[in-house]
Each structure stands twice: as structure tokens, then as C-alpha cells.
N, C-alpha and C. Protein backbone atom coordinates (compact mmCIF):
# COMPACT_ATOMS: atom_id res chain seq x y z
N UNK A 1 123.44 98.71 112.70
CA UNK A 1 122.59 99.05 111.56
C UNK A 1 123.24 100.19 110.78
N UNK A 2 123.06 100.09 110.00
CA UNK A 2 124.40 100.98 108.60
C UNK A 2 123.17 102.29 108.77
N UNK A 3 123.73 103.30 108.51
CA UNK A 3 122.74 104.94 108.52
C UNK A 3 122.26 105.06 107.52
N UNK A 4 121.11 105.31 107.32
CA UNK A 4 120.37 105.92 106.70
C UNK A 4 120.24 107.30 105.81
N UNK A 5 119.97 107.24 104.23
CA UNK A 5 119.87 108.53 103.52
C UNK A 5 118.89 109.29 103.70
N UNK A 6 117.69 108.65 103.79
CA UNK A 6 116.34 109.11 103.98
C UNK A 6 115.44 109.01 105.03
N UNK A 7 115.84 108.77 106.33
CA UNK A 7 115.26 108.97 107.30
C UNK A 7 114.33 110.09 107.37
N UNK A 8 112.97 109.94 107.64
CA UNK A 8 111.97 111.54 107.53
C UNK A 8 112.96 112.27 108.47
N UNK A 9 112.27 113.89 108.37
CA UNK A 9 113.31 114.87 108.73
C UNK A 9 111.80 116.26 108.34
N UNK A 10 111.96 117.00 108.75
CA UNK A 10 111.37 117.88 108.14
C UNK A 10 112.07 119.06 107.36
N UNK A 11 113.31 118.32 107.44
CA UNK A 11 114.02 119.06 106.13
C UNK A 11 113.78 118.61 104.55
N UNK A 12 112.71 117.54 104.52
CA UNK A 12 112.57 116.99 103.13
C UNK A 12 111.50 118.00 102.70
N UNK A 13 110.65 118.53 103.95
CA UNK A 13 110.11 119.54 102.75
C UNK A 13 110.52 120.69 102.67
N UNK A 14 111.60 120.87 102.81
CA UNK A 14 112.38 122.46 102.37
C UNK A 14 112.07 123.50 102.53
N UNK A 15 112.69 125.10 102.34
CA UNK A 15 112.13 126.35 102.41
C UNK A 15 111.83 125.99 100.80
N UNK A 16 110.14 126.37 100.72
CA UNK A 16 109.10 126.11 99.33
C UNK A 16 109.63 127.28 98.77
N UNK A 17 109.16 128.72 99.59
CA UNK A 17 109.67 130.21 99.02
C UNK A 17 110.80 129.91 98.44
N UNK A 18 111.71 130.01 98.53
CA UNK A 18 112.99 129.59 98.36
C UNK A 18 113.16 128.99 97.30
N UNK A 19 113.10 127.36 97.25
CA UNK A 19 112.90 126.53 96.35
C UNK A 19 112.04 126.38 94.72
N UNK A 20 110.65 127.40 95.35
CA UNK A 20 109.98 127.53 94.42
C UNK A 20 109.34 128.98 94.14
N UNK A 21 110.35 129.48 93.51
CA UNK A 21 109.81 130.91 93.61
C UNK A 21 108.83 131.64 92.58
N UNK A 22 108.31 130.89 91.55
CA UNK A 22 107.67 131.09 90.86
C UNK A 22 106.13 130.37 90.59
N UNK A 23 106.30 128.63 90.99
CA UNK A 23 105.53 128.08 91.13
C UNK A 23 104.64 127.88 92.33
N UNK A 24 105.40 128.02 93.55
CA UNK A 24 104.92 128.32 95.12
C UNK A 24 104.63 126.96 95.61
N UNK A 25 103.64 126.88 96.64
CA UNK A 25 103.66 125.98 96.92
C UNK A 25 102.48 124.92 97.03
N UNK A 26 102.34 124.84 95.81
CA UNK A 26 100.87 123.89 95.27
C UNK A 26 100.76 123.31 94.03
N UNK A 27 100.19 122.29 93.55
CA UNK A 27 100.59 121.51 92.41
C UNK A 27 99.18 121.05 92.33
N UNK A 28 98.78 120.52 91.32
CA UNK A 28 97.80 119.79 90.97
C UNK A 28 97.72 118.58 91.58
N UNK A 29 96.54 118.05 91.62
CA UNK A 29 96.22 116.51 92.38
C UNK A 29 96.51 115.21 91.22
N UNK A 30 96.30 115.62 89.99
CA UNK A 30 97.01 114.53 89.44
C UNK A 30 98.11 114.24 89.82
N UNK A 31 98.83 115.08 90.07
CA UNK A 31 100.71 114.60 90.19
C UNK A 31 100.64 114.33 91.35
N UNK A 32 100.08 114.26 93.00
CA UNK A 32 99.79 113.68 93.79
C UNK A 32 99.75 112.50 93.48
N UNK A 33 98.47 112.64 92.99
CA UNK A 33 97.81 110.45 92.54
C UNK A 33 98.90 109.64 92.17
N UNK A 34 98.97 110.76 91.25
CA UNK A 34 100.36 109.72 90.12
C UNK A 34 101.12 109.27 90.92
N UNK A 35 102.01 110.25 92.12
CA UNK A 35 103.23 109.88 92.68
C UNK A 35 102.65 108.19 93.71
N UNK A 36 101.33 108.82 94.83
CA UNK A 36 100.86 107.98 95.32
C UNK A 36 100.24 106.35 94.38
N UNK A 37 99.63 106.29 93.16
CA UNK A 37 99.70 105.48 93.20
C UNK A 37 100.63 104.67 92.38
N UNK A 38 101.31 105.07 91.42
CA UNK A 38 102.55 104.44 91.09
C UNK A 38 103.71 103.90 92.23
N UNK A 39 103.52 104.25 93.18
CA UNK A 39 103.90 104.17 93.97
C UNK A 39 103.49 103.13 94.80
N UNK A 40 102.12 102.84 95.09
CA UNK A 40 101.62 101.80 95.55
C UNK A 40 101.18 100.55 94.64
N UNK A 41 101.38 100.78 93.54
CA UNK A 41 101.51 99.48 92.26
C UNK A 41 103.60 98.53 92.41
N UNK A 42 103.77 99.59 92.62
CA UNK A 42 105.46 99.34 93.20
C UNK A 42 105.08 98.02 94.10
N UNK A 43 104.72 98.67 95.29
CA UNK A 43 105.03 98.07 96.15
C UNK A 43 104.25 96.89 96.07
N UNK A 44 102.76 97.08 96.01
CA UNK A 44 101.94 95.81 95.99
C UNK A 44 102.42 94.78 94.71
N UNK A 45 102.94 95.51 93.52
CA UNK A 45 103.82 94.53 92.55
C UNK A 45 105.21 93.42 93.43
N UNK A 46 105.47 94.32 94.29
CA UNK A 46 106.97 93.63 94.36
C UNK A 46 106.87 93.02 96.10
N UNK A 47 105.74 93.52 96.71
CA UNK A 47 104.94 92.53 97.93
C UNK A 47 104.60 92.52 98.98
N UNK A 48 103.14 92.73 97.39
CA UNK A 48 101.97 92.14 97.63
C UNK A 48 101.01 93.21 98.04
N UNK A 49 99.49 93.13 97.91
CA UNK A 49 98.79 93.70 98.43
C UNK A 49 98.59 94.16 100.08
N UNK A 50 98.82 92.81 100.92
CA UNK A 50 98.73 93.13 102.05
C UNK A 50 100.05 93.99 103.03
N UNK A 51 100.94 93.69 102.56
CA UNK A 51 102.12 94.05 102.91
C UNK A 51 102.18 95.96 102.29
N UNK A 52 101.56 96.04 100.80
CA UNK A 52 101.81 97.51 100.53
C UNK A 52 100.76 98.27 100.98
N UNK A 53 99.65 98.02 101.63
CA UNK A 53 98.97 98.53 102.70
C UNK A 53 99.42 98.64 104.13
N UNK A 54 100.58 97.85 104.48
CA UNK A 54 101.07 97.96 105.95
C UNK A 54 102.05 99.12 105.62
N UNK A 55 102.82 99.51 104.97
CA UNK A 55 103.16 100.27 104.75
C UNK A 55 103.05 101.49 104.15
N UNK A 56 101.76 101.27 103.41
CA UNK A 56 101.06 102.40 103.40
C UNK A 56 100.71 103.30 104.77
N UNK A 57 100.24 102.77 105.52
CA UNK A 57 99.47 102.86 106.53
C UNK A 57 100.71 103.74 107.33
N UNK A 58 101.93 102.51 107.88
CA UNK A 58 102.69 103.39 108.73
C UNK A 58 103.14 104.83 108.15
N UNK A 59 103.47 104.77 106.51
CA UNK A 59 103.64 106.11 106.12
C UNK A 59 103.24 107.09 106.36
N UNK A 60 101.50 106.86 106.63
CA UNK A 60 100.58 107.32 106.86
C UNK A 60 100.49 107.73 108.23
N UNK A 61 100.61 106.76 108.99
CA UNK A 61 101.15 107.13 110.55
C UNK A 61 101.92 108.27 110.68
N UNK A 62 103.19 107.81 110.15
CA UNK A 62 104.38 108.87 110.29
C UNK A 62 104.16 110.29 109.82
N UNK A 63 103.43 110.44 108.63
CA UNK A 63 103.01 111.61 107.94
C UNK A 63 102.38 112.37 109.26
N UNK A 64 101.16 111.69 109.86
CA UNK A 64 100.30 112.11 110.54
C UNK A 64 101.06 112.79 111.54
N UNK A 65 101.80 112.35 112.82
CA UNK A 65 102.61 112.52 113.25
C UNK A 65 103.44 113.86 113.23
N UNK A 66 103.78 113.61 112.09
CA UNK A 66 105.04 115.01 111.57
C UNK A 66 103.72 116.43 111.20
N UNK A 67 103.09 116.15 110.98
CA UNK A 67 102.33 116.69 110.24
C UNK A 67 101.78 117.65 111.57
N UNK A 68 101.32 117.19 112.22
CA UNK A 68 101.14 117.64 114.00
C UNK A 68 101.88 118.28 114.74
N UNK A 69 102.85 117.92 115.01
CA UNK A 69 104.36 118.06 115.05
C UNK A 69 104.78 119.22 114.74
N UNK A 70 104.37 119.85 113.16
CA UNK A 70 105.39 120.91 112.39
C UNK A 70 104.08 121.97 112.48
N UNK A 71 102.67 121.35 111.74
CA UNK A 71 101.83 122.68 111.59
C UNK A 71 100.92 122.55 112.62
N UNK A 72 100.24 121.40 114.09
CA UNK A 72 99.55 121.78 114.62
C UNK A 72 100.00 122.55 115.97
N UNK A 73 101.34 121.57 116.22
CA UNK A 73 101.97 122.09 117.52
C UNK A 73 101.56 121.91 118.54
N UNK A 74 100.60 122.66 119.08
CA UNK A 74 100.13 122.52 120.86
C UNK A 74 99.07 121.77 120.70
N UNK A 75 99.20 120.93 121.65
CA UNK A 75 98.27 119.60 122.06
C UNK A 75 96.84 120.54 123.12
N UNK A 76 95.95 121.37 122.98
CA UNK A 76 95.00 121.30 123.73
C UNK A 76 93.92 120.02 124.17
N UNK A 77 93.25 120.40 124.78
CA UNK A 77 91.96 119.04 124.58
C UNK A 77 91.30 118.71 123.59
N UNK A 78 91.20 117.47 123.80
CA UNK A 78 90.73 116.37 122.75
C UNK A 78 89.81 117.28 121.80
N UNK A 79 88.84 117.71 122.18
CA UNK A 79 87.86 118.75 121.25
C UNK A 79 88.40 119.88 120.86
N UNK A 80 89.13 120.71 121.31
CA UNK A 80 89.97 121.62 120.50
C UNK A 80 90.49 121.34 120.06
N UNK A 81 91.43 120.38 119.75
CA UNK A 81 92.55 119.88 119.30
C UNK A 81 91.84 119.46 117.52
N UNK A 82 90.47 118.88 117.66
CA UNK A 82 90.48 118.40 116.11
C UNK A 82 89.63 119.29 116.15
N UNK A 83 89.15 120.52 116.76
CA UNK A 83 89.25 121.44 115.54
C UNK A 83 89.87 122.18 114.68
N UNK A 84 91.53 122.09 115.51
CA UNK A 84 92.30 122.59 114.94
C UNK A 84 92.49 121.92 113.67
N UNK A 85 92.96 120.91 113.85
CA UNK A 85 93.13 119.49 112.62
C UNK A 85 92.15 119.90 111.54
N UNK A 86 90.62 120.04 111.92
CA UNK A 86 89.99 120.46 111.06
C UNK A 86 90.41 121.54 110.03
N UNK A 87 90.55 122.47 110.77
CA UNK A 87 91.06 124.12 109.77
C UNK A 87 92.13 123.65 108.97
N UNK A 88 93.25 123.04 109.76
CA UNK A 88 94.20 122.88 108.99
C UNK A 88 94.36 122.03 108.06
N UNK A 89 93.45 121.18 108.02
CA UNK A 89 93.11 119.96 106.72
C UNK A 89 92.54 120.53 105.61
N UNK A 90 91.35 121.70 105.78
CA UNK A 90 90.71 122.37 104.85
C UNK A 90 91.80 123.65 104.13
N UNK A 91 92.47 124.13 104.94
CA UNK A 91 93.96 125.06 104.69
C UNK A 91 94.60 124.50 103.54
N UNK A 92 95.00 123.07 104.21
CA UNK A 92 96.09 122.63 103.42
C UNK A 92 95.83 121.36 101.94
N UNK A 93 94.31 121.89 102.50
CA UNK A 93 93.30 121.44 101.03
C UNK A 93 93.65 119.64 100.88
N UNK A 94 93.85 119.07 102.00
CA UNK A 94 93.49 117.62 102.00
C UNK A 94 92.51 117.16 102.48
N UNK A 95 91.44 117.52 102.75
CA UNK A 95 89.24 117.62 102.68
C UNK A 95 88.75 118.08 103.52
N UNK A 96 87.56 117.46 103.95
CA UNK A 96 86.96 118.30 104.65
C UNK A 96 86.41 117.34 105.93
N UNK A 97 87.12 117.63 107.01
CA UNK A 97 87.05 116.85 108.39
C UNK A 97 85.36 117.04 108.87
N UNK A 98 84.83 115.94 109.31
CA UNK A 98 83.77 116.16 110.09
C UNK A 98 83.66 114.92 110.93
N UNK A 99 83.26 115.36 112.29
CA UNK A 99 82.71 114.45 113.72
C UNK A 99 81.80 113.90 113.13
N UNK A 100 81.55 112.80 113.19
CA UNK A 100 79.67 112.07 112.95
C UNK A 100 78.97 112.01 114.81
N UNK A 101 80.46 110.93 115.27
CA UNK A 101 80.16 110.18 116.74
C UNK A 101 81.32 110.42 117.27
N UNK A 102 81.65 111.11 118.28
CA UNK A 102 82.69 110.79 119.43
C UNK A 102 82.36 110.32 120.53
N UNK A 103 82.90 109.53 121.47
CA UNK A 103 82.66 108.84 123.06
C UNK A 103 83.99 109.11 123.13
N UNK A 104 84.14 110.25 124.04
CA UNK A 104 85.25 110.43 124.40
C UNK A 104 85.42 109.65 126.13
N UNK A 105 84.57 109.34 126.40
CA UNK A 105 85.20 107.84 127.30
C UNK A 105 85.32 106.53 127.10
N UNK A 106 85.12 105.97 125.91
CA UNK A 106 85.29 105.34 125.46
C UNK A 106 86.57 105.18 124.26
N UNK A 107 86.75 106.50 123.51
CA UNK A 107 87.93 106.60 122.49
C UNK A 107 87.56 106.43 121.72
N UNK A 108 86.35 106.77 121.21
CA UNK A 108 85.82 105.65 119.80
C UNK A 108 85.37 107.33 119.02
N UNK A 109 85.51 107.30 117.66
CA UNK A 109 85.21 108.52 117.23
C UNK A 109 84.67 107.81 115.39
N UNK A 110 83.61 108.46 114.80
CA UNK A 110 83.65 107.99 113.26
C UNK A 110 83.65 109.87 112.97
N UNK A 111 84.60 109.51 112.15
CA UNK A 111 84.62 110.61 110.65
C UNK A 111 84.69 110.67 109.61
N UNK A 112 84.41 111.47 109.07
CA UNK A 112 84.10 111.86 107.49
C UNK A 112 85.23 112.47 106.97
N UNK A 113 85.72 112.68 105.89
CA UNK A 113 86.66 113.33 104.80
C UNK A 113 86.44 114.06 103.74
N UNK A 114 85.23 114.88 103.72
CA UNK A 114 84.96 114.66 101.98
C UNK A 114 86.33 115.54 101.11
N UNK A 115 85.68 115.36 99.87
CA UNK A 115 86.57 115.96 98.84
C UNK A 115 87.92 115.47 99.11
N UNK A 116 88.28 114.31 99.86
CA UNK A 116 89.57 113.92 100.16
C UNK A 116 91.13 114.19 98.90
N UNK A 117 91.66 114.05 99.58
CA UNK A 117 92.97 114.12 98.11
C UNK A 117 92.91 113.14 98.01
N UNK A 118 93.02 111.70 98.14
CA UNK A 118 93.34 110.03 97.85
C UNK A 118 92.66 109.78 97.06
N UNK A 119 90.93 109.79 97.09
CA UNK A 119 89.98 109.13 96.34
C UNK A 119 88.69 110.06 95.52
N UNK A 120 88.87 111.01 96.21
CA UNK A 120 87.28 111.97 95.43
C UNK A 120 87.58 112.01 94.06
N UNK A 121 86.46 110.85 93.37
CA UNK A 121 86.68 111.56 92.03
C UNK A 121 87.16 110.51 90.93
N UNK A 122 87.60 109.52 91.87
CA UNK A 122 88.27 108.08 91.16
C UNK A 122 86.79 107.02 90.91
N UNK A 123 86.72 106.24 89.79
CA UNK A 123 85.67 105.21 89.59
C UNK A 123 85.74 104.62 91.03
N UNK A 124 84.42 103.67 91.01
CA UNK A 124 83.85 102.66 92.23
C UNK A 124 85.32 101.29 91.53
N UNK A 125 85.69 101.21 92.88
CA UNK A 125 86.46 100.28 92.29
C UNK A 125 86.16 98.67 93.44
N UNK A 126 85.41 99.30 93.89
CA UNK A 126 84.66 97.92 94.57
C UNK A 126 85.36 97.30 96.00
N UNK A 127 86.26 98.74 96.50
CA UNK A 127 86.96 98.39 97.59
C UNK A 127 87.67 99.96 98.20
N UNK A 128 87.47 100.26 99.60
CA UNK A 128 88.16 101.52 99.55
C UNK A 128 89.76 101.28 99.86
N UNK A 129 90.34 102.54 99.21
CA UNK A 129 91.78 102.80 98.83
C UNK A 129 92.43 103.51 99.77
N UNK A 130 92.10 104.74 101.00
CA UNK A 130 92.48 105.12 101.54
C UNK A 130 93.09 104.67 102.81
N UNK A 131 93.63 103.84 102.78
CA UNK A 131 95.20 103.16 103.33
C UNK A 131 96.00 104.16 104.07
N UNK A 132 96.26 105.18 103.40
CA UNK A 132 97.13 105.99 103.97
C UNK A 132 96.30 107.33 104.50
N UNK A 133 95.30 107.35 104.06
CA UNK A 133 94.75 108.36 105.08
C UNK A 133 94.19 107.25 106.67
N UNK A 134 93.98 106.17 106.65
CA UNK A 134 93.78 105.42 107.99
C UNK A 134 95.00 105.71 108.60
N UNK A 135 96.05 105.54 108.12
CA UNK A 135 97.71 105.55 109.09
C UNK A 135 97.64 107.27 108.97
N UNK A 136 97.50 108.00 108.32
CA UNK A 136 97.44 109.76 108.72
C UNK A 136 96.60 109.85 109.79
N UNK A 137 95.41 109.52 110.00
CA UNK A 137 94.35 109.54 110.72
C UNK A 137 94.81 108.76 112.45
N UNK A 138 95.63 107.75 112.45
CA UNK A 138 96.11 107.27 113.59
C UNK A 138 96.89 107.94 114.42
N UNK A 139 98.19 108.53 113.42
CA UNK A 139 99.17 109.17 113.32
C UNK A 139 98.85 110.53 114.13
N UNK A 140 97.54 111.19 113.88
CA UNK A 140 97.13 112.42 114.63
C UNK A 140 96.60 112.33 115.90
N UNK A 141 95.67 111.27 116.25
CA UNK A 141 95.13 110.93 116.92
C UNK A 141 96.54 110.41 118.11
N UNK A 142 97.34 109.63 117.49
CA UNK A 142 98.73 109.43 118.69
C UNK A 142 99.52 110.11 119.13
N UNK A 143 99.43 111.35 118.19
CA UNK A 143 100.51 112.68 118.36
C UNK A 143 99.44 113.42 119.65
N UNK A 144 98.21 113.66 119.30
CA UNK A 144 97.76 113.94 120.74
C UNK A 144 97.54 113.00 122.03
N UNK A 145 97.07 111.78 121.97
CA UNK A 145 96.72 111.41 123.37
C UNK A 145 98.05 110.35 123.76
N UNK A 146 99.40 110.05 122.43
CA UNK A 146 100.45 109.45 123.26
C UNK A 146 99.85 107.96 122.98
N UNK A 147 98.43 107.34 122.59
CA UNK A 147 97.68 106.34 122.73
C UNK A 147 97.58 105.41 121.25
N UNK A 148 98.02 104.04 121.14
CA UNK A 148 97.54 104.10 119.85
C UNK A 148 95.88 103.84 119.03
N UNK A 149 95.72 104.12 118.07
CA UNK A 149 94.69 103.95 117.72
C UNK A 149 94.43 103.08 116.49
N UNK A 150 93.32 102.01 116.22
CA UNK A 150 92.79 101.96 114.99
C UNK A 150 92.08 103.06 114.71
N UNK A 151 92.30 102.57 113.16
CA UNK A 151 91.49 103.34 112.09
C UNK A 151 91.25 102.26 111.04
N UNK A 152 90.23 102.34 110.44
CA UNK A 152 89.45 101.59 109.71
C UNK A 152 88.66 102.39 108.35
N UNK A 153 88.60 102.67 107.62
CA UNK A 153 87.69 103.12 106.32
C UNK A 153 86.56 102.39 106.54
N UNK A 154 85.55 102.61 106.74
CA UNK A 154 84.31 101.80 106.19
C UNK A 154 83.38 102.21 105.23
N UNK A 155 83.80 103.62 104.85
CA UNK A 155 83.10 104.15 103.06
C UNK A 155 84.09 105.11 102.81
N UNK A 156 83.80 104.50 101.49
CA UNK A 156 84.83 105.31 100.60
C UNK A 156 84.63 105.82 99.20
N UNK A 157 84.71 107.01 98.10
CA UNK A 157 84.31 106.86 97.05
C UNK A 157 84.63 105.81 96.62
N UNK A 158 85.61 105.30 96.38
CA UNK A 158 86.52 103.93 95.59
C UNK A 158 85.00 102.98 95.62
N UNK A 159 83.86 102.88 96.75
CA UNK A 159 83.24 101.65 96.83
C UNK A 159 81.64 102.51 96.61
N UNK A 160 81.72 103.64 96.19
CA UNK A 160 80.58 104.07 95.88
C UNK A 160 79.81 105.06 96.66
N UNK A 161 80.61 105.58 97.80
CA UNK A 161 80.21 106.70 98.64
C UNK A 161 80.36 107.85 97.95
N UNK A 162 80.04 108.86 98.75
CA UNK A 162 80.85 110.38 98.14
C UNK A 162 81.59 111.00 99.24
N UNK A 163 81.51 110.50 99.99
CA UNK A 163 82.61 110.57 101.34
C UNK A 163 83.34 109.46 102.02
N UNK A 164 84.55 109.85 102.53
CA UNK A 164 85.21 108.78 103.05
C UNK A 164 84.98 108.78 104.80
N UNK A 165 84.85 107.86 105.54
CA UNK A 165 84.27 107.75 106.48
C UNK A 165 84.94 106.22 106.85
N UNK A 166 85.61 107.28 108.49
CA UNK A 166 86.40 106.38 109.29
C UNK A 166 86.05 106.28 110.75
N UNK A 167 85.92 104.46 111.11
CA UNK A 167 85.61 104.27 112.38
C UNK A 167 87.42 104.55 112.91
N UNK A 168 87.31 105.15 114.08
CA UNK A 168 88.69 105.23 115.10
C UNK A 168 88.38 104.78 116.46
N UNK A 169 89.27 104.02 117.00
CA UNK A 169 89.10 103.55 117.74
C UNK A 169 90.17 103.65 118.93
N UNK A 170 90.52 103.31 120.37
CA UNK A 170 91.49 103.36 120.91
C UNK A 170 92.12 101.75 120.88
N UNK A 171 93.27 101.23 120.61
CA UNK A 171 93.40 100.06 120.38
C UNK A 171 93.86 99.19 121.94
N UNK A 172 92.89 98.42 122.08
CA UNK A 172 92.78 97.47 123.33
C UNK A 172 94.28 97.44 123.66
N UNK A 173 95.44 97.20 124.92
CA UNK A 173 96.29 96.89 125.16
C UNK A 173 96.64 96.01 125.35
């Protein structure tokens, strides 16, 4: 297999100080959207809807992942652990985490997102969009228990909620 230019790295997000010494390190959510969904018109243009959601998703995975990885670090227990996730989601101003239901013998957990970065704020578009927060949402959940997980959206602003709200699940073997 020929090497790769862009393999993730956590050198893609750079020293910010450094890089951005005037602007720092925060941007508006339009230029988010924009990047995200021009980005996903790409792909679902060139194939297909179902396919630019699978890859949404693993992005989303992988994000999750790295994301754990670089700013959560230590794996405590399952309940400490997303509270950490919590702080650091509200920190890093991508929404606002909340438990509804956990069975933690079972693996099954629903949560909430509000004020999400993906969708708060976009028309009802008669279907939810957050694709890549389900693969972020997996992505964290595997970085701690090693296990994989579904994730599922089942409200979303996109469909007329005001929160986004995800069943998680541990995925059967």
C-alpha cells in the first residue's frame, strides 16, 4: 500500500499559539458548517447519501478517539469518565452533554447534546444530520471501555427537537 499524506496525526492541529497569534484559537460556527457541510454535499454528490454518512460517522469515530486520547487522557470509571467528557465538551464549546438513562450492566446509555455545533439553529429539515457526532459519540465511548458501540440520533433539531438526543448502545458480538 503506497504511504500516505494525510494520515490523522495530532500534528494536524498544530501549536494554535504559535500559528495563530493574533486570532487564537476559535472561529465562528459558520466556517465550521461551511467546511462540514460542503464537505458532506462532496461526498454524498460523488457517493451517495449512504456511503457519505459511513464516512461521516468513522470520521467521527476517529475524531472521538483522538479527541480522548489528546484532551481527556486517563480512562477512570465509566461515571467519572463522562463527566469528564462532559466539562470538556462544554470547554471546548461543542454542547452541552447530559445522561437521560444509563444501565451500566447492560451498556445502554441515551444522551442529550444541546446547543450542539452540527445542528442548533439549522431549519427542520425532516431528518437528523448529526452523522458525525454518532461516530464522535462511539469513538469516546471505545476509547474508554476498548468495546464497540452503536450510536443512533433519535432527535435532532434538523427534525424539530431543540436537542439532539442519542440512544448508545454496546454492539452485540
Amino acid at each position: 500500500m503506497a504511504s500516505r499524506q494525510y494520515e490523522f496525526s495530532w500534528d494536524f492541529i498544530g501549536d494554535i499559539e504559535e500559528g495563530r497569534p493574533n486570532l487564537g484559537n476559535y472561529t465562528r460556527i459558520e466556517v465550521y458548517r461551511l467546511f462540514q457541510y460542503t464537505l458532506r454535499d462532496i461526498l454524498e454528490d460523488r457517493y451517495g447519501t449512504e456511503e457519505a454518512d459511513h464516512i461521516l460517522y468513522d470520521a467521527g469515530f476517529k475524531a472521538g478517539v483522538e479527541f480522548c486520547r489528546q484532551i481527556i487522557k486517563e480512562k477512570p470509571n465509566l461515571g467519572a469518565f463522562v463527566e469528564i467528557v462532559k466539562e470538556k465538551l462544554l470547554e471546548f464549546k461543542i454542547g452541552i452533554l447530559r445522561v437521560e438513562q444509563a444501565d451500566m450492566d447492560k451498556l445502554t446509555f441515551l444522551l442529550t447534546v444541546a446547543e450542539d455545533l452540527d445542528c442548533s439553529g439549522l431549519p427542520d429539515m425532516g431528518h437528523a444530520v448529526c452523522t458525525y457526532d454518532e461516530g464522535f459519540i462511539a469513538g469516546i465511548f471505545y476509547h474508554q471501555s476498548g468495546k464497540i458501540f452503536e450510536v443512533k440520533e433519535i432527535d435532532c433539531w434538523c427534525t424539530g427537537d431543540r436537542t439532539c438526543r442519542f440512544q448508545v448502545s454496546q454492539k452485540a458480538p
